[in-house]
Protein backbone atom coordinates (compact mmCIF):
# COMPACT_ATOMS: atom_id res chain seq x y z
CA UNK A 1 0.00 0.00 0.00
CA UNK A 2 2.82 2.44 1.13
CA UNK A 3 4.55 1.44 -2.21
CA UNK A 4 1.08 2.62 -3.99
CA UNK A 5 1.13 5.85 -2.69
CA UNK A 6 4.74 6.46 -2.76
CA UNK A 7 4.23 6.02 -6.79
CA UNK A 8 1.41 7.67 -6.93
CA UNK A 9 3.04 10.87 -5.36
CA UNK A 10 5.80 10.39 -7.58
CA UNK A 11 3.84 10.16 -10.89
CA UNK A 12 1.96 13.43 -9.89
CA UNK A 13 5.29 15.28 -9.05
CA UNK A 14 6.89 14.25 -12.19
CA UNK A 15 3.59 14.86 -14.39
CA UNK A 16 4.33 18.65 -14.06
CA UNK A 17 3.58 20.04 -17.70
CA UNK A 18 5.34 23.82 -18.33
CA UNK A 19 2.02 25.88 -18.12
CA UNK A 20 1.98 29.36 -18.67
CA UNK A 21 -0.32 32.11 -18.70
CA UNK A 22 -0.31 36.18 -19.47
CA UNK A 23 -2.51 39.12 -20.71
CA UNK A 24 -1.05 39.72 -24.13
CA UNK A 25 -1.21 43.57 -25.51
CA UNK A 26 -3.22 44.36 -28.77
CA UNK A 27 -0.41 44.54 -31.41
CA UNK A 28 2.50 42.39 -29.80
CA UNK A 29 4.10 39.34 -29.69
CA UNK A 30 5.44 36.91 -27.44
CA UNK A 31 7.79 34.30 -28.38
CA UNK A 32 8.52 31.10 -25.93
CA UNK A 33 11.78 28.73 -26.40
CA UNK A 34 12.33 25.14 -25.41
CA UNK A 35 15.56 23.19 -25.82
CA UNK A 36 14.77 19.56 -26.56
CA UNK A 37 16.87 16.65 -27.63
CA UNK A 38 16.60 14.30 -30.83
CA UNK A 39 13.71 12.33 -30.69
CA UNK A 40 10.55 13.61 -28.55
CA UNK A 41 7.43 14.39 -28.77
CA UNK A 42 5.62 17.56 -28.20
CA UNK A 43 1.94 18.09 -27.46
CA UNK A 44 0.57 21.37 -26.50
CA UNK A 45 -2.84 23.29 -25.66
CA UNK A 46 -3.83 26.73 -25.80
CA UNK A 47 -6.62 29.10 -25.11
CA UNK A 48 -7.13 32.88 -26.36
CA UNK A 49 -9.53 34.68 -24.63
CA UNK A 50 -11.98 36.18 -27.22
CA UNK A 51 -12.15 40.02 -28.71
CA UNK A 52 -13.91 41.73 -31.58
CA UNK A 53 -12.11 42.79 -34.51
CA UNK A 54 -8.83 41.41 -32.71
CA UNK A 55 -7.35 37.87 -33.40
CA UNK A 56 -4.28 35.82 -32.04
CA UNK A 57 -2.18 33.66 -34.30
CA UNK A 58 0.75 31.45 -33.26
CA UNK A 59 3.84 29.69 -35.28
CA UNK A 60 6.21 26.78 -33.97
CA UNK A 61 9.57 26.85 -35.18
CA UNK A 62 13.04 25.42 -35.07
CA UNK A 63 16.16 27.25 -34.78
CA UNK A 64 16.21 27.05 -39.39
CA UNK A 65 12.81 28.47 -39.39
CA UNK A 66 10.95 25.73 -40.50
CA UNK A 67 7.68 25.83 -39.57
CA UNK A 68 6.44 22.81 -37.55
CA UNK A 69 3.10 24.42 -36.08
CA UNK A 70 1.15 27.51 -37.56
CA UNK A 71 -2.89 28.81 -37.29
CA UNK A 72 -4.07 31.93 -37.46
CA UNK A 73 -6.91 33.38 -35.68
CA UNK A 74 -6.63 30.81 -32.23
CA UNK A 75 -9.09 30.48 -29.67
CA UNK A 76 -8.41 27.33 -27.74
CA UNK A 77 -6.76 23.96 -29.63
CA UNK A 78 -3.92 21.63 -29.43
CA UNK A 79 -0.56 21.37 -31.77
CA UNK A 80 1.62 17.98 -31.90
CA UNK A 81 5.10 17.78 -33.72
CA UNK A 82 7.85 15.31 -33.15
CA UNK A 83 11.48 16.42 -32.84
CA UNK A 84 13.89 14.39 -34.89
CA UNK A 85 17.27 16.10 -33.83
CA UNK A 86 18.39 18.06 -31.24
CA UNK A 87 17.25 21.90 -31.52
CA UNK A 88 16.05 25.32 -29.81
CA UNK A 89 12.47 25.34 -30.92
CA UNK A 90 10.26 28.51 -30.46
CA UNK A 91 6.81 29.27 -30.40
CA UNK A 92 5.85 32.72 -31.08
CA UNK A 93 1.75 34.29 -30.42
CA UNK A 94 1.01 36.89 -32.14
CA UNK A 95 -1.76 39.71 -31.46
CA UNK A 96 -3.61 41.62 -34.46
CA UNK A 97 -6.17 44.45 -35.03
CA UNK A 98 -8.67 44.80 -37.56
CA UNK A 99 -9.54 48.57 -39.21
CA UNK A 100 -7.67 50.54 -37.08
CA UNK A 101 -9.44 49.10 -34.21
CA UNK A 102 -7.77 50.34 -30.67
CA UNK A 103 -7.96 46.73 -29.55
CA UNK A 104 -8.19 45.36 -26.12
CA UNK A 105 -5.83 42.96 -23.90
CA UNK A 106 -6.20 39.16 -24.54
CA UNK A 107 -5.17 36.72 -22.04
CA UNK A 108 -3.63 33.53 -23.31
CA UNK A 109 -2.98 30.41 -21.43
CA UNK A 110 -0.53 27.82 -23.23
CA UNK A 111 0.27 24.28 -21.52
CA UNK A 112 3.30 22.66 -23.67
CA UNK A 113 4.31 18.79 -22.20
CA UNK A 114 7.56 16.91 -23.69
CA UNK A 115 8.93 13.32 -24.43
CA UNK A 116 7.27 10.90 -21.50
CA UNK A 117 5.19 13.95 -20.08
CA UNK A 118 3.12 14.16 -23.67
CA UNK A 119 2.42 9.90 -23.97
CA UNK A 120 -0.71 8.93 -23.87
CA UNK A 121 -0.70 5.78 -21.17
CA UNK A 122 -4.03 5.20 -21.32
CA UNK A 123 -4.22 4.40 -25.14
CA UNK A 124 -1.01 2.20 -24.64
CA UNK A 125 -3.37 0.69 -21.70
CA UNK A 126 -6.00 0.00 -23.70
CA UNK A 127 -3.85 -1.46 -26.36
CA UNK A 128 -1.29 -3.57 -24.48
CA UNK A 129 -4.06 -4.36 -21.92
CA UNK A 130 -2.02 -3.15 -19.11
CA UNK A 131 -4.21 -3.17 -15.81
CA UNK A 132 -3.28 0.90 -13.89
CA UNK A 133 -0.88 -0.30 -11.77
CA UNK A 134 1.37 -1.74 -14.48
CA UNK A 135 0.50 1.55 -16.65
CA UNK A 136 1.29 3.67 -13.58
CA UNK A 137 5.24 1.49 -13.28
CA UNK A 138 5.16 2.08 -16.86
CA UNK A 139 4.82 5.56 -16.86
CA UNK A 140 7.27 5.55 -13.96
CA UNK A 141 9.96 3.67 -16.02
CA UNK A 142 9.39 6.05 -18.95
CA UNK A 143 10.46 8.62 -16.61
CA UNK A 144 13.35 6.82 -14.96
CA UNK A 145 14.71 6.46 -18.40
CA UNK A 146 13.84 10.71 -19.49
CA UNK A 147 16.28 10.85 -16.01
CA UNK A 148 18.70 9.09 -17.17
CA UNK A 149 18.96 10.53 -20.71
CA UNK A 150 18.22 14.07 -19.34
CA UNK A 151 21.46 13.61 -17.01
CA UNK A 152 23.57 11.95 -19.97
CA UNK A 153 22.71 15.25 -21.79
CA UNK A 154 23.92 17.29 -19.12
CA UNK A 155 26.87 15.51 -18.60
CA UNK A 156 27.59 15.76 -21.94
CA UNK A 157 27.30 20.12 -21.94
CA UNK A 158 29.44 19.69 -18.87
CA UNK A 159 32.08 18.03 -20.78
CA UNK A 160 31.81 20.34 -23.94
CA UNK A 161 31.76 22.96 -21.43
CA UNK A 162 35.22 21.86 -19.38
CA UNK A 163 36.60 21.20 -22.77
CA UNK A 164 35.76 24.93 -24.59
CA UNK A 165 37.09 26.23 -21.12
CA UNK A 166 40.65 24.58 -20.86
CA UNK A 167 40.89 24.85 -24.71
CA UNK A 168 39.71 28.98 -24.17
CA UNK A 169 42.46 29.06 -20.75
CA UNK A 170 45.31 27.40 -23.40
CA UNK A 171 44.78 30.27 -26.21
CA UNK A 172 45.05 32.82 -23.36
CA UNK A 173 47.60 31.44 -21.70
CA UNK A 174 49.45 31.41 -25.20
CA UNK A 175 48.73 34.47 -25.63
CA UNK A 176 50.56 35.97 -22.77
CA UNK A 177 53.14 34.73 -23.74
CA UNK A 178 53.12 35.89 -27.27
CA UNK A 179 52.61 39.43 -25.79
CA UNK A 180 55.30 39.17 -22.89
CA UNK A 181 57.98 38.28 -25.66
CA UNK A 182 56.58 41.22 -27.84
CA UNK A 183 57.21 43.71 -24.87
CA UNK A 184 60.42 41.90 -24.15
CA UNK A 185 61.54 42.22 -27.47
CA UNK A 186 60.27 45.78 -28.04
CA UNK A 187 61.81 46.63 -25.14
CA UNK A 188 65.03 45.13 -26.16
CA UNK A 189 65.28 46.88 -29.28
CA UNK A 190 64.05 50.06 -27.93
CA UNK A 191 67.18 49.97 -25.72
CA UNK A 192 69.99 49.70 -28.20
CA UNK A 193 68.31 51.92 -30.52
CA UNK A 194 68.42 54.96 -28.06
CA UNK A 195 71.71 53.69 -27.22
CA UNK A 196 72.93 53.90 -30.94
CA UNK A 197 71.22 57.49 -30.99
CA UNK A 198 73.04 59.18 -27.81
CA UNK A 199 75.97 57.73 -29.25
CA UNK A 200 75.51 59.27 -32.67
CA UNK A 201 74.71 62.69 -30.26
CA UNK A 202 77.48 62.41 -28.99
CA UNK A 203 75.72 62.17 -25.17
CA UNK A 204 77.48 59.17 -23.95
CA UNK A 205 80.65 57.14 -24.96
């Protein structure tokens, strides 16, 4: 029983979508960016609230501007696109007025879930026949595993990260070097060239 409710808790925790909600000027926009990795799944939902002679469209893109997601005039829907490689994806809203129309402020609510979060368990219950306590250890193992990949990824950016950093402190370091030699050099020269002068002068022997 204590095992039920401990994955229970856990499931709810972890079922967290990225929800958002603001009152959206006549005449703007407002653009919304997700970093995802190769292979997931994206559902989302949105609602507009409703104004005369004032509409809200939205576009989903990736960081080429290809358009994965577009409609125009929105009120409340859903959008589902599948990410095949690792990108920056962006969804932008966008307000509009109608015959010079001084317009009014919309409020927009947009609920966007990603790889295990946007599954649907309960059609892979139905199909697999799964009773919901074998859906709910499947969801949780789906999860486990968006863990696991989610810390590979970051260990990954870590290592990229160490790596532009000691290859960044090497070309500095380098650097230096090159410029201590320059002023040594200069220096150097500098030196025997006033020397040669006071001698021509006549100033010193």
């Amino acid at each position: 029983m204590n095992f039920i409710v401990h994955l229970t808790i856990s499931l709810s925790i972890l079922s967290i979508g990225n929800c958002i909600r603001w009152n959206m000027q006549p005449n703007s926009r407002k653009c919304l960016r997700e970093e995802l990795r190769e292979n997931v799944l994206v559902k989302g939902e949105y609602e507009v609230t409703q104004v005369d002679n004032q509409q809200v469209d939205y576009v989903v893109k990736d960081s080429k501007n290809h358009i994965l997601s577009q409609k125009e005039d929105i009120s409340s829907g859903k959008f589902t696109f599948s990410v095949e490689n690792y990108d920056i994806f962006e969804i932008c809203f966008s307000s509009k007025t109608s015959n010079n129309h001084q317009g009014a402020i919309q409020e927009v609510f947009v609920d966007i879930k990603t790889g295990v979060e946007a599954k649907s368990y309960e059609g892979i219950a139905e199909a697999f026949k799964l009773k919901p306590l074998e859906m709910d250890l499947k969801r949780l193992e789906d999860f486990s595993e968006a863990i696991v990949l989610g810390f590979k990824d970051m260990k990954k950016r870590a290592d990229e990260m160490r790596n532009t950093n000691e290859s960044t402190n090497k070309r500095v370091l380098y650097f230096s070097l090159f410029s201590m030699i320059c002023v040594i050099v200069l220096a150097t020269w500098q030196v025997f060239y006033l020397r040669r002068y006071f001698k021509a002068k006549k100033l010193i022997e």
